[in-house]
Protein backbone atom coordinates (compact mmCIF):
# COMPACT_ATOMS: atom_id res chain seq x y z
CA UNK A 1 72.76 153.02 154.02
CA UNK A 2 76.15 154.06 154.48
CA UNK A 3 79.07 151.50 153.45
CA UNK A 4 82.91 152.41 153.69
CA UNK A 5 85.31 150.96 150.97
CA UNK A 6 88.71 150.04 152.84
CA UNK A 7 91.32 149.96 150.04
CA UNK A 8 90.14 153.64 148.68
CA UNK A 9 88.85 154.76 151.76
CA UNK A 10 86.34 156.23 149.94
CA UNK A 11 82.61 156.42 151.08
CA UNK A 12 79.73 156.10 149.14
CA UNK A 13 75.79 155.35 150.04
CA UNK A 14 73.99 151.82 148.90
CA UNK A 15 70.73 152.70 148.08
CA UNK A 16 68.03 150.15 149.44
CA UNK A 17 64.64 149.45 147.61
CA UNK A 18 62.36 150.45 150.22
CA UNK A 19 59.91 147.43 149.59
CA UNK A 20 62.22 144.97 149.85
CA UNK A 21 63.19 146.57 153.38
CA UNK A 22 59.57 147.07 154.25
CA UNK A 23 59.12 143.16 152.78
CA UNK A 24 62.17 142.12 155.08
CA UNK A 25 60.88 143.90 158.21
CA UNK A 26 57.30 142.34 158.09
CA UNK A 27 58.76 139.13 157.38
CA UNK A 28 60.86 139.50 160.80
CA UNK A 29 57.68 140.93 162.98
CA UNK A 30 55.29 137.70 161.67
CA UNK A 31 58.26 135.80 162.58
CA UNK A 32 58.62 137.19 166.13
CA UNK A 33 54.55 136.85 166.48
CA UNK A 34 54.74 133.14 165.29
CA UNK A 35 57.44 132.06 168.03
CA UNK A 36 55.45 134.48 170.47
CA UNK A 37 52.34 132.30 169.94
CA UNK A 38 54.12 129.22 169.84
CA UNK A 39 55.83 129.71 173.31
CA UNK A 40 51.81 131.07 174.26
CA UNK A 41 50.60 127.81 172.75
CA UNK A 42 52.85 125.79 174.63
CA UNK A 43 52.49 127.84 177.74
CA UNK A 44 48.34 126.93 177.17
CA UNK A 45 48.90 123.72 177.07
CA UNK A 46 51.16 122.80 180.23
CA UNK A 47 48.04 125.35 181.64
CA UNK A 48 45.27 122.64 180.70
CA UNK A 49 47.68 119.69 181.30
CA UNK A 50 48.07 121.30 185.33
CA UNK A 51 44.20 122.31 185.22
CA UNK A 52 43.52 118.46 184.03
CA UNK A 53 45.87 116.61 186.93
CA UNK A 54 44.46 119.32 189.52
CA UNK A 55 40.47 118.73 188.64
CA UNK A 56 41.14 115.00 188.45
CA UNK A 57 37.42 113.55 188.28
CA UNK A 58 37.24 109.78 189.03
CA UNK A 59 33.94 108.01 188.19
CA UNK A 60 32.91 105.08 190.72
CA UNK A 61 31.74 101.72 189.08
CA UNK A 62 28.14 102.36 189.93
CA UNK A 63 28.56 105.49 187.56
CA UNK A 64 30.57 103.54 185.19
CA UNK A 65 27.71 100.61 185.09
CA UNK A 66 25.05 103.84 184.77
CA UNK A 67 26.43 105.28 181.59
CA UNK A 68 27.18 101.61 180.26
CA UNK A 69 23.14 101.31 180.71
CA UNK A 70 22.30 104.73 178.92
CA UNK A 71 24.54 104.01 176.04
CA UNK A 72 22.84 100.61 175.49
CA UNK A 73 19.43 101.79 176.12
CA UNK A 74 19.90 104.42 173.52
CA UNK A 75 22.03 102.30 171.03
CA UNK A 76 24.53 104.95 170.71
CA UNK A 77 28.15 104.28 171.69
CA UNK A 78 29.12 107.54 171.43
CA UNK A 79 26.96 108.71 174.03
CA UNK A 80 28.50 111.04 177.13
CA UNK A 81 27.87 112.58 180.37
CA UNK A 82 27.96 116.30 180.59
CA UNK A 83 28.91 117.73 184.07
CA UNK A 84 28.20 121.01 184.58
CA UNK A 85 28.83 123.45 187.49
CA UNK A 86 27.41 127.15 188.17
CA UNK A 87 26.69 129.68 190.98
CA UNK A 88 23.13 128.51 192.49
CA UNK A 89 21.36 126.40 195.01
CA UNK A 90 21.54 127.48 199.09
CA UNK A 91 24.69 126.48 199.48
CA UNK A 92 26.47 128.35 196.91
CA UNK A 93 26.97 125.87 193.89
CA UNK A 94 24.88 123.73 192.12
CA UNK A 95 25.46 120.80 189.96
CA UNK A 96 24.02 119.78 186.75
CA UNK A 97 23.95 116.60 184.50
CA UNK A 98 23.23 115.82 180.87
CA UNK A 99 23.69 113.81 178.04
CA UNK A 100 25.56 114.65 174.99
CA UNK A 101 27.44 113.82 172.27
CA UNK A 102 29.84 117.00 171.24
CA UNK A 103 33.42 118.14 173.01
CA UNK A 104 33.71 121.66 172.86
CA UNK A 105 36.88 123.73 172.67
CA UNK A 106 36.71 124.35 176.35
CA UNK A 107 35.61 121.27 177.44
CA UNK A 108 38.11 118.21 179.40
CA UNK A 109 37.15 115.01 178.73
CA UNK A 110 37.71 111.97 181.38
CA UNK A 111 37.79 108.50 180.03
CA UNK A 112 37.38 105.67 182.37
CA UNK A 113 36.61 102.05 181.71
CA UNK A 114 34.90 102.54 178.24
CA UNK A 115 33.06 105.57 179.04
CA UNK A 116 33.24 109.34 178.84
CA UNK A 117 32.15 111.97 180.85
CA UNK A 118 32.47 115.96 179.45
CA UNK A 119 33.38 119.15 181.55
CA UNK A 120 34.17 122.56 181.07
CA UNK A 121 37.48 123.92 182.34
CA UNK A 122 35.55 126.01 184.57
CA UNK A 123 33.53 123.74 186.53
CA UNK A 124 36.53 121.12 186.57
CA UNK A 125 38.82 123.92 188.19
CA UNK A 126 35.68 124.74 190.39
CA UNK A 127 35.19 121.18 191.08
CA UNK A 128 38.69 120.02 191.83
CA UNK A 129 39.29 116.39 192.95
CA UNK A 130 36.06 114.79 192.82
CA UNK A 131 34.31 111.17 192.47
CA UNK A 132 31.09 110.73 190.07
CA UNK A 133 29.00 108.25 191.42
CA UNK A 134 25.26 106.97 190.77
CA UNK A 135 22.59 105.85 193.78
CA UNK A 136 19.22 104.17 193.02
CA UNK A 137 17.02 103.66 195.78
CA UNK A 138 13.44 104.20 196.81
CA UNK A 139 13.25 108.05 195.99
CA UNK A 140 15.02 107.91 192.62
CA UNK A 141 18.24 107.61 190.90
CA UNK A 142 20.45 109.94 190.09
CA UNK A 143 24.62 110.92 188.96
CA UNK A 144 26.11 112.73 192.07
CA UNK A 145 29.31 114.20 193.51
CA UNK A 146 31.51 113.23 196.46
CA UNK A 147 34.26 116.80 196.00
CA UNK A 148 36.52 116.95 198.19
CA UNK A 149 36.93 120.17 199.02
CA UNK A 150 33.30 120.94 199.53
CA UNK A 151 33.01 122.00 202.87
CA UNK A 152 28.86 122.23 203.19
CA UNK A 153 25.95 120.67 200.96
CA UNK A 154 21.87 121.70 201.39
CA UNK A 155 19.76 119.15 203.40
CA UNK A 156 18.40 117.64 199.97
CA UNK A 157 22.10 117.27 198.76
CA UNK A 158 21.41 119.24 195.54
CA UNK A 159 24.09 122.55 196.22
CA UNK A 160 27.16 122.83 198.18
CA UNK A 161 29.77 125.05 199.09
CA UNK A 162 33.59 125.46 198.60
């Protein structure tokens, strides 16, 4: 490095020790890459906070009164809904229901009157605004979905399309 002294005007060179520059400089690039991940972080999470207003699933009380059932039935108060959505069915999409106990990483989670109900970020976005409900009657009973932006369902009421 070159460094000029003013009162001699005389020049002379400041040797640096090249791990401490080498130390400096990787110090300054895992900085950078820690406020780059923080402003990604951040970025992530206003993503899943619009993906969770924009996929807002509602549960009816009939649905509400369902899983209330199941969790006593079962004795487990921890117990959830999974709602799953995939490419199937003659419509286009298909629906599919189970019970679990574990949020995964990609997973939203709607809580509504005491119960829970899982979803992957997928099949929320592919779902958009949508009400869970439950019907009994003579043929069975089953969870459903009223999704508003389904345009078509099959006869049976299993698949529909977006």
């Amino acid at each position: 490095m070159l460094a000029e002294n003013n009162k001699h005007k005389k020049v002379e060179y400041i040797e640096e020790d090249p791990f401490v520059a080498l130390a400096t400089r990787d110090a300054n690039i895992a900085k950078a890459k820690s406020e780059q991940r923080g402003s990604a972080s951040k970025q992530q999470q206003t993503s899943a906070d619009s993906l969770e207003q924009n996929s807002a699933l509602t549960l009816s009380e009939s649905a509400v009164a369902r899983l209330r059932e199941l969790r006593k039935e079962e004795g487990d108060a921890e117990l959830t809904l999974r709602i799953r959505i995939y490419s199937g069915g003659c419509s286009g999409y298909r629906s599919e229901f189970s019970i679990d106990k574990v949020r995964r990483n990609n997973d939203l989670e709607i809580q509504q009157d005491g119960v829970r109900v899982l979803i992957d970020k997928l099949s929320a976005h592919t779902l958009g605004k949508s009400e869970l409900g439950f019907t009994k009657d003579i043929i069975g009973e089953n969870f459903n979905l009223r999704i508003e932006k389904a345009h078509n369902a099959c006869g049976c009421g299993v698949s529909f399309a977006l």
